[in-house]
Protein backbone atom coordinates (compact mmCIF):
# COMPACT_ATOMS: atom_id res chain seq x y z
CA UNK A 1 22.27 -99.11 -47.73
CA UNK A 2 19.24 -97.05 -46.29
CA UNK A 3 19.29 -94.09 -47.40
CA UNK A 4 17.82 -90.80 -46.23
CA UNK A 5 15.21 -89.08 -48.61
CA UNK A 6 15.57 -85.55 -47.57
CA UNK A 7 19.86 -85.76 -47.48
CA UNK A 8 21.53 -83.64 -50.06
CA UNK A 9 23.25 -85.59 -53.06
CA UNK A 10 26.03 -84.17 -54.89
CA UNK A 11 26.63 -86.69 -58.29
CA UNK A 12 30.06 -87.73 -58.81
CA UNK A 13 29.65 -86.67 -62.64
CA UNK A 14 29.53 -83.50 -61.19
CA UNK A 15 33.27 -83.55 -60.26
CA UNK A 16 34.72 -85.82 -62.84
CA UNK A 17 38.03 -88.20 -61.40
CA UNK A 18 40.15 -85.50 -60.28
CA UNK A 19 37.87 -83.12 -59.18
CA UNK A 20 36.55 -86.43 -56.92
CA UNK A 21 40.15 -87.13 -55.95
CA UNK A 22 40.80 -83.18 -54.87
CA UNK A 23 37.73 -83.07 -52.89
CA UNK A 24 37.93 -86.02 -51.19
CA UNK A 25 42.21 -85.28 -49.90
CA UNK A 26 41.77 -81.86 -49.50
CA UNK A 27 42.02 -82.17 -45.68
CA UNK A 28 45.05 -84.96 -45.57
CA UNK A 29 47.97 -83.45 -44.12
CA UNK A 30 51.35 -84.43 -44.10
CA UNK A 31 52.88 -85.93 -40.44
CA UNK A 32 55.78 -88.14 -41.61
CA UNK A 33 59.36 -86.69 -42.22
CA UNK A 34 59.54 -90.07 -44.90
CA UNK A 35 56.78 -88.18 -47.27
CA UNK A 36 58.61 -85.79 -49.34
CA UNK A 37 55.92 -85.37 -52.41
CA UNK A 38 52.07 -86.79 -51.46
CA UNK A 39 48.55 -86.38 -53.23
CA UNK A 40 48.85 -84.30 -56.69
CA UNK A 41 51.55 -85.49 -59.08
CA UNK A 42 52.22 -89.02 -61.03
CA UNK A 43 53.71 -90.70 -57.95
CA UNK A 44 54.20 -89.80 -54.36
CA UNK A 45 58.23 -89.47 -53.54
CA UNK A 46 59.41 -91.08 -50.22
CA UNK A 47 62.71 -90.76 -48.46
CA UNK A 48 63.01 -93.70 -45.64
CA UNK A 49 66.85 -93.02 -45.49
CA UNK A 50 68.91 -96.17 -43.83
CA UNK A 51 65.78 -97.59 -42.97
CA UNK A 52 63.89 -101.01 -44.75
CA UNK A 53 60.68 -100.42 -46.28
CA UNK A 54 57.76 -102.63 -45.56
CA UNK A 55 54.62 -102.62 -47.94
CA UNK A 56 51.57 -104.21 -47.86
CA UNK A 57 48.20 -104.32 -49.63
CA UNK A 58 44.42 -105.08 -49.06
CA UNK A 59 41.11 -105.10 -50.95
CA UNK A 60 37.83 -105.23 -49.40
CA UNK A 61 35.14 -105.71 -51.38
CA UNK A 62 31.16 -105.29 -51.15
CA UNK A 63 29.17 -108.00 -50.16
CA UNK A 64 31.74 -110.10 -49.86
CA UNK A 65 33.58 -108.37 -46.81
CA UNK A 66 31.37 -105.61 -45.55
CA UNK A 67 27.66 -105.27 -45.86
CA UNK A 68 26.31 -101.44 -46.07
CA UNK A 69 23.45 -102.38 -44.18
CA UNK A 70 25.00 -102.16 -41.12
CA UNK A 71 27.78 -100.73 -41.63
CA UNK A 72 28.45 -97.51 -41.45
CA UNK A 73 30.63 -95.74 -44.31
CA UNK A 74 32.84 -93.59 -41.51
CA UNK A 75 33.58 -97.13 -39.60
CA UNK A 76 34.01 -99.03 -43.36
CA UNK A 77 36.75 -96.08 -43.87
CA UNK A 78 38.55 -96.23 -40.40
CA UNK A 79 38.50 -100.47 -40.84
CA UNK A 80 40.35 -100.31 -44.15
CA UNK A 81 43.21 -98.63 -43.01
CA UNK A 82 43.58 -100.44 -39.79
CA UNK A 83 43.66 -103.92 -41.24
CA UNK A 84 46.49 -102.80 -43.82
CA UNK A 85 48.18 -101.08 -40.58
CA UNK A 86 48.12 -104.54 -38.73
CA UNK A 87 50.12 -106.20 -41.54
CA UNK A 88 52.69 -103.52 -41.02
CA UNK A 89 52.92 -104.05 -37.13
CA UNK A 90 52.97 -107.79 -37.49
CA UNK A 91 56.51 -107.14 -39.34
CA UNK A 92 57.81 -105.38 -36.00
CA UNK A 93 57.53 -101.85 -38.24
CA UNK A 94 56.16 -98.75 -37.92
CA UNK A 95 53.22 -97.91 -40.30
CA UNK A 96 53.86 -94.25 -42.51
CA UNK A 97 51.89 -93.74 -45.30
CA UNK A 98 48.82 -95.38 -47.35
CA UNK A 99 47.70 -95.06 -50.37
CA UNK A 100 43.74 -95.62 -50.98
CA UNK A 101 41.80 -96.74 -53.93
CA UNK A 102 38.38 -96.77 -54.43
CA UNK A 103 35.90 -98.33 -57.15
CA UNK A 104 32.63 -97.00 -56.83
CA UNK A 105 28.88 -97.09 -58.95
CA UNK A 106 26.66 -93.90 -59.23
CA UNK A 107 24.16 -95.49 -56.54
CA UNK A 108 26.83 -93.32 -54.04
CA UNK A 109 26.14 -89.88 -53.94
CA UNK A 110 29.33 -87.31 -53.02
CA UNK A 111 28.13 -87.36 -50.02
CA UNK A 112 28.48 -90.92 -48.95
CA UNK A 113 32.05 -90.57 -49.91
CA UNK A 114 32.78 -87.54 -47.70
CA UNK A 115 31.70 -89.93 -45.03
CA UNK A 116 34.06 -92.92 -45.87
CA UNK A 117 36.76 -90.53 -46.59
CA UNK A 118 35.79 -89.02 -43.11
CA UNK A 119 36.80 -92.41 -41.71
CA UNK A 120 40.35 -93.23 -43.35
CA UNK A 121 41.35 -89.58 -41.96
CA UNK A 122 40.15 -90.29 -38.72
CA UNK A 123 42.58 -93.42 -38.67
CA UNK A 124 45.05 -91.56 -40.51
CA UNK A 125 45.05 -88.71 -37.75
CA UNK A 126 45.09 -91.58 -34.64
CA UNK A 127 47.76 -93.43 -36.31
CA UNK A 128 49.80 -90.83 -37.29
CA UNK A 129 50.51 -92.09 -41.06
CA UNK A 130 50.15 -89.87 -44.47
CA UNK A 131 47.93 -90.43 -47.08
CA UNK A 132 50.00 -90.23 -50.09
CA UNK A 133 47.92 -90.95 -53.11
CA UNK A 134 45.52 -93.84 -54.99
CA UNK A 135 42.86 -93.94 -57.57
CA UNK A 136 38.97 -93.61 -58.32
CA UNK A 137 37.03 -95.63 -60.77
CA UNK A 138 33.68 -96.40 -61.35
CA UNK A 139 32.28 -99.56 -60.68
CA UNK A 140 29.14 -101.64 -61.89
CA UNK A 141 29.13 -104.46 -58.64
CA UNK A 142 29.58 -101.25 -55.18
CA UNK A 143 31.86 -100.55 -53.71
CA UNK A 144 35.74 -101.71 -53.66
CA UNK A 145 38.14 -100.15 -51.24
CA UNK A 146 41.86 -101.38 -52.03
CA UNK A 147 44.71 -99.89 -49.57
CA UNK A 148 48.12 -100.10 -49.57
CA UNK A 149 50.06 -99.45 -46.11
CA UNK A 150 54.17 -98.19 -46.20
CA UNK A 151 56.19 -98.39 -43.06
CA UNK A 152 59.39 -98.58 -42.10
CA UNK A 153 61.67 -100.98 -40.07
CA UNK A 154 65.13 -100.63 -38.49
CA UNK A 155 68.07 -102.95 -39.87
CA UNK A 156 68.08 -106.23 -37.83
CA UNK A 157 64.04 -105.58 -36.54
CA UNK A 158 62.00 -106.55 -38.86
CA UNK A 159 60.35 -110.36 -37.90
CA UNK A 160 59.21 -113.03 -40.51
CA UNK A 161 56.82 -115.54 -39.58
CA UNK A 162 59.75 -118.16 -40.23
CA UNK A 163 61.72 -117.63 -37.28
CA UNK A 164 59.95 -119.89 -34.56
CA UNK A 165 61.89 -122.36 -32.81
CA UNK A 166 61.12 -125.17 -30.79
CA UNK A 167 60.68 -124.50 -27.17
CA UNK A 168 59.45 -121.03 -28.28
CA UNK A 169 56.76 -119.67 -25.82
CA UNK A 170 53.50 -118.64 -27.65
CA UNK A 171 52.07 -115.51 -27.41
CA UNK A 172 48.69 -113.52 -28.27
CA UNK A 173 47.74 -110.11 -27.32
CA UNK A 174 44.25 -109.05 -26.37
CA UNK A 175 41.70 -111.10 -26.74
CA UNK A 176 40.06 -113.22 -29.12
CA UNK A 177 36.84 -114.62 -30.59
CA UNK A 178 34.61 -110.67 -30.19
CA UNK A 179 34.95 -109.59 -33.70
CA UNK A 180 33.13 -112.59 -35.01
CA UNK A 181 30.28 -112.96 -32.63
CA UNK A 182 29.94 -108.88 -33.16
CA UNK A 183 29.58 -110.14 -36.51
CA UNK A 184 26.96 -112.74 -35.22
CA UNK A 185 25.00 -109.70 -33.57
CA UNK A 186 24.74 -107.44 -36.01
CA UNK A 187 23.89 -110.30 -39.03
CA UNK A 188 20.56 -111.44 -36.45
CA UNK A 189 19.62 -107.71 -35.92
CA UNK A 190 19.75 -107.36 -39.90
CA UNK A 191 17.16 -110.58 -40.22
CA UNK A 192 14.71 -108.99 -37.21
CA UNK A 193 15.04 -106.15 -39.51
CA UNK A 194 13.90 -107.18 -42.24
CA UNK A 195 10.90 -109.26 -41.22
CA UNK A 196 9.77 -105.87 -38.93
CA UNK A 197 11.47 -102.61 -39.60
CA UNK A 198 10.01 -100.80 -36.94
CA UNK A 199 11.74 -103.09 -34.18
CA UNK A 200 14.77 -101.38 -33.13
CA UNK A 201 17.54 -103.56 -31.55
CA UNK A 202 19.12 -102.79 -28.31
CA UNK A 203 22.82 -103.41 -29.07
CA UNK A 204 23.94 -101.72 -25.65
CA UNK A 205 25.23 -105.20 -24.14
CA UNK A 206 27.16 -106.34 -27.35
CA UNK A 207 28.90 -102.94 -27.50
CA UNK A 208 32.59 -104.42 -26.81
CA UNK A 209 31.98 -106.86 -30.03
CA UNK A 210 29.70 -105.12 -31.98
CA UNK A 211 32.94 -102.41 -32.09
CA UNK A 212 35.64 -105.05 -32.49
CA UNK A 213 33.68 -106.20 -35.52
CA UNK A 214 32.78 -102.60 -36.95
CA UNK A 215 35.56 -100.39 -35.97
CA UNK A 216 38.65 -102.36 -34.89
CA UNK A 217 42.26 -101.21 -33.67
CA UNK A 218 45.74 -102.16 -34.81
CA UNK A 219 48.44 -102.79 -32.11
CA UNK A 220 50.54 -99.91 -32.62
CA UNK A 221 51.20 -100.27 -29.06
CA UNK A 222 52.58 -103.15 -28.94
CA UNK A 223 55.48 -102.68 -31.63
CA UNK A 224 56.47 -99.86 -29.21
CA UNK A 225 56.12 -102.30 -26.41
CA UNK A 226 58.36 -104.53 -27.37
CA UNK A 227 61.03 -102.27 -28.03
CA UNK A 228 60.35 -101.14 -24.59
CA UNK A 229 60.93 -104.18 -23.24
CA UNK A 230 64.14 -104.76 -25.33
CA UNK A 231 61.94 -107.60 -27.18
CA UNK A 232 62.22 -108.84 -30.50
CA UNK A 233 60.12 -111.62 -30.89
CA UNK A 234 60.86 -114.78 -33.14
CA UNK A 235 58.13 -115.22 -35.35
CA UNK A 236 54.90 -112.81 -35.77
CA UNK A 237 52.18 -112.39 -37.37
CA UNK A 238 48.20 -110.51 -37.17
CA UNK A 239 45.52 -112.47 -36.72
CA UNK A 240 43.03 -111.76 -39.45
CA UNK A 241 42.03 -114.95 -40.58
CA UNK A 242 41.71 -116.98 -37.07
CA UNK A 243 44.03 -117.92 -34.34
CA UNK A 244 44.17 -121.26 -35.58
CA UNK A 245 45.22 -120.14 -39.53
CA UNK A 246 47.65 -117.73 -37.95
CA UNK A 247 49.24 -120.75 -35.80
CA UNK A 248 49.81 -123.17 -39.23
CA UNK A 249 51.44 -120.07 -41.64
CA UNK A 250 54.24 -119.80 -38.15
CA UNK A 251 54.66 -123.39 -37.80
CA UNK A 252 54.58 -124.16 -41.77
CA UNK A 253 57.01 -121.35 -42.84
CA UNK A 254 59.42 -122.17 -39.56
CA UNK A 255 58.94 -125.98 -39.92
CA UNK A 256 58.07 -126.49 -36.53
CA UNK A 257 54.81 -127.91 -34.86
CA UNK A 258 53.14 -126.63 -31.74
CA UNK A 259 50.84 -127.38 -28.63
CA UNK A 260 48.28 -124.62 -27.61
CA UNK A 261 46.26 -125.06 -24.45
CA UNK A 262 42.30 -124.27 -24.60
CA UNK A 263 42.65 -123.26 -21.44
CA UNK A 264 44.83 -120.34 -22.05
CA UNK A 265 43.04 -118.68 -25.22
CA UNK A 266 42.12 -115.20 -23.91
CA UNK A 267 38.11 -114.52 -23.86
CA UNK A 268 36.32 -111.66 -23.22
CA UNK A 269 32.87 -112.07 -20.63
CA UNK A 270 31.04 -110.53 -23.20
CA UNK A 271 32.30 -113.13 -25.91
CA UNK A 272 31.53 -116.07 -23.84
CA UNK A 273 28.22 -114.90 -22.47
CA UNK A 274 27.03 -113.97 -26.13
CA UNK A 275 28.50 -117.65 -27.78
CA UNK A 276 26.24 -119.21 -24.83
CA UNK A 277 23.77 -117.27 -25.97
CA UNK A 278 23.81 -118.44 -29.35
CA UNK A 279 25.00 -121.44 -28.58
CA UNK A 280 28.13 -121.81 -30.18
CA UNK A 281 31.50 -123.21 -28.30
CA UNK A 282 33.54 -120.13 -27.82
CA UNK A 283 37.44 -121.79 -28.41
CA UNK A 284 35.96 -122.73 -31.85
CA UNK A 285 35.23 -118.80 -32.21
CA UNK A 286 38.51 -118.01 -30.96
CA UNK A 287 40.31 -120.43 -33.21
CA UNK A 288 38.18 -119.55 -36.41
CA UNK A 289 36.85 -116.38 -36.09
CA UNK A 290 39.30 -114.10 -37.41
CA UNK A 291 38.66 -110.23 -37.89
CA UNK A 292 40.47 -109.41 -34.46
CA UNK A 293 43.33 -107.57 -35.17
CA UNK A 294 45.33 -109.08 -32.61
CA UNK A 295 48.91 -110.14 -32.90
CA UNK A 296 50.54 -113.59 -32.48
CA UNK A 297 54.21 -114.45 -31.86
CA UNK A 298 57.26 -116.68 -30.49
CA UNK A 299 59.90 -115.60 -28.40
CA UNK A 300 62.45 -117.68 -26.62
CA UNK A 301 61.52 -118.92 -22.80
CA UNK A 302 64.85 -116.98 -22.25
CA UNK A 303 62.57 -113.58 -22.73
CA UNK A 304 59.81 -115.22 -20.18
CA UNK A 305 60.59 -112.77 -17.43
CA UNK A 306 59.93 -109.84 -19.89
CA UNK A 307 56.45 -110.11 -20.37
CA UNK A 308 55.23 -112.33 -17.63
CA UNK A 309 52.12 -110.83 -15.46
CA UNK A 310 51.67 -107.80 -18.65
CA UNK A 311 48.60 -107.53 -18.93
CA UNK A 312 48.67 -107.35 -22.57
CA UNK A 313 49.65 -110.79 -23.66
CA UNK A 314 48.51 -113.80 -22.81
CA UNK A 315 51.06 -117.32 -23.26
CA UNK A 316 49.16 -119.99 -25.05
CA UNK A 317 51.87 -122.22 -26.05
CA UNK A 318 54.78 -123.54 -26.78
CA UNK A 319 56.92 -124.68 -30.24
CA UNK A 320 57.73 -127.92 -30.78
CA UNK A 321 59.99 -130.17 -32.96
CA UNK A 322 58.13 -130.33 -36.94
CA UNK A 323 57.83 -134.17 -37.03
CA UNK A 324 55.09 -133.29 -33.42
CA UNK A 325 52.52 -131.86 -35.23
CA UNK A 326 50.36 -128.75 -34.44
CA UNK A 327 47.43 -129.46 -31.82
CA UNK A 328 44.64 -128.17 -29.67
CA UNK A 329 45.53 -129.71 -26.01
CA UNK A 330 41.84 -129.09 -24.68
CA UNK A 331 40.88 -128.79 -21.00
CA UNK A 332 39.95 -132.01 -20.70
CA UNK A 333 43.80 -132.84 -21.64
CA UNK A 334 42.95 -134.09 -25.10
CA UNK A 335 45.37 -132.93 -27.78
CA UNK A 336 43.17 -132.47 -30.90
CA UNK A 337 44.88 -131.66 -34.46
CA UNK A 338 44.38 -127.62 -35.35
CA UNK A 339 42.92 -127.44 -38.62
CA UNK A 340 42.61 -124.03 -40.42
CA UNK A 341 38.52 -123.16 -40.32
CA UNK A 342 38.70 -119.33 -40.68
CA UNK A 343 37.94 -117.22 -43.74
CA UNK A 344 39.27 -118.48 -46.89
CA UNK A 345 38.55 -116.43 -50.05
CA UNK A 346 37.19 -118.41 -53.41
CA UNK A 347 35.09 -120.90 -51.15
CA UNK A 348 31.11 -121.54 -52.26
């Protein structure tokens, strides 16, 4: 993290835990009906009424899934509540409340909290959700950021990942494959860097990447969509770990297989100009990339007519019988098995 020489810093043993905790939700206010007791007592207290209560929890941790360098504390703030949002909308809820927890070493000045704090109300404010309560701690390996995301779901709404059935259509919204080669970007800037500080990188024509990597959305929308279109798909789930992860925890937990089509993976131009430029095949990046946010689902071919020629999703498949396997059918009309290539935790 490069820090600034001449920028105040404000100790965090100058606050103590709850003087830290005060400060830092002191401008969190309450939006959501559901919050009946929030930041300041032994619990928070909600009240979701006849609704079902979906919860959902994330850690991100230093080094191993951010680096400071180039990430900015506001964006590192605004990114952990969005990915714990996404796990909500994947369920076909609506996201409420969070709770955030933070461990933390004394190389962070006060300061350089305000700024991630800054963030996670930011998000808070766009998505309209509460924050409700958490914990600080001190830490001797950075920064750890662990967030917990409430929502709520209407009897009879709520989708599973285990509800695909064969002849299901395939669905993705957005597109895929940008967060990763934003990733890409940013990690060759930080080598230039460090062989020449004084070269500064023009990052103008990554900007659609460089933000799906650094400051990401979850599809609210879509949930609302949906119900729009009097939707309710059969299986869903966010795509955090790669399209082709996503695709194998649908067909493993309904016990179906699948065919995608290469042909039919959404890209952005700026994706597949900057995986030329690097020289990396850009349906491997959307398969294994992960990091996008986006949301993948089933619905019967019945339901066809309701989202066909939306802009916002994109059919790349269909569900087969179990005993047909999952595969890749590529352009050149070979069907290739899908393997799961995108982040897995514990690996060397």
């Amino acid at each position: 993290m490069i820090e600034d020489k001449n920028q105040q810093r404000t100790q965090l043993s100058d606050l103590g835990e709850f003087g830290l905790i005060e400060h830092l939700t002191k401008n969190f206010k309450i939006k959501q009906t559901s919050t009946i007791k929030s930041i300041g007592d032994d619990a928070a207290i909600l009240d979701f009424k006849n609704k079902k209560v979906v919860v959902t929890t994330d850690l991100l941790v230093e080094s191993v899934h951010f680096d400071l360098s180039y990430v900015p504390l506001k964006h590192l703030g605004y990114k952990a509540v969005v990915v714990n949002l996404s796990d909500v909308y994947a369920m076909n809820a609506t996201a409420t409340q969070v709770t955030v927890s933070i461990a933390v070493s004394n190389r962070f000045p006060l300061e350089a909290l305000e700024d991630l704090y800054a963030g996670i109300e930011t998000a808070a404010n766009i998505y309209n959700i509460d924050v409700v309560g958490g914990d600080t701690t001190s830490s001797t390996t950075g920064l750890l950021i662990s967030i917990t995301a409430i929502g709520e779901v209407e009897n009879d709404v709520e989708v599973y990942r285990s509800g695909a059935n064969p002849s299901d259509l395939l669905v993705v919204t957005g597109d895929l494959g940008g967060a990763y080669m934003g990733l890409q970007v940013l990690e060759r800037e930080k080598e230039v860097y460090k062989v020449n500080s004084n070269n500064q990188p023009d990052l103008e024509p990554y900007s659609y990447i460089i933000e799906r990597q650094l400051k990401p959305e979850a599809r609210k929308d879509i949930v609302k969509l949906l119900k729009d279109l009097e939707l309710k798909p059969t299986a869903m789930i966010d795509i955090s770990d790669g399209l082709s992860s996503e695709i194998l925890h649908i067909c493993k937990q309904s016990k179906v297989g699948c065919d995608i089509y290469e042909e039919k993976i959404p890209l952005d131009p700026q994706v597949i100009s900057t995986c030329e430029e690097f020289n990396i095949d850009s349906t491997t990046v959307a398969l294994n990339g992960g990091e996008d946010y986006e949301l993948l689902f089933t619905i019967s071919q019945d339901d066809y007519s309701k989202i066909k020629a939306n802009p916002n999703f994109s059919i790349i498949g269909h569900i087969k019988e179990e005993g047909a396997g999952t595969h890749l059918v590529t352009r050149a009309d070979t069907r290739i098995p899908i393997k799961a290539q995108g982040w897995k935790n514990f690996n060397a």
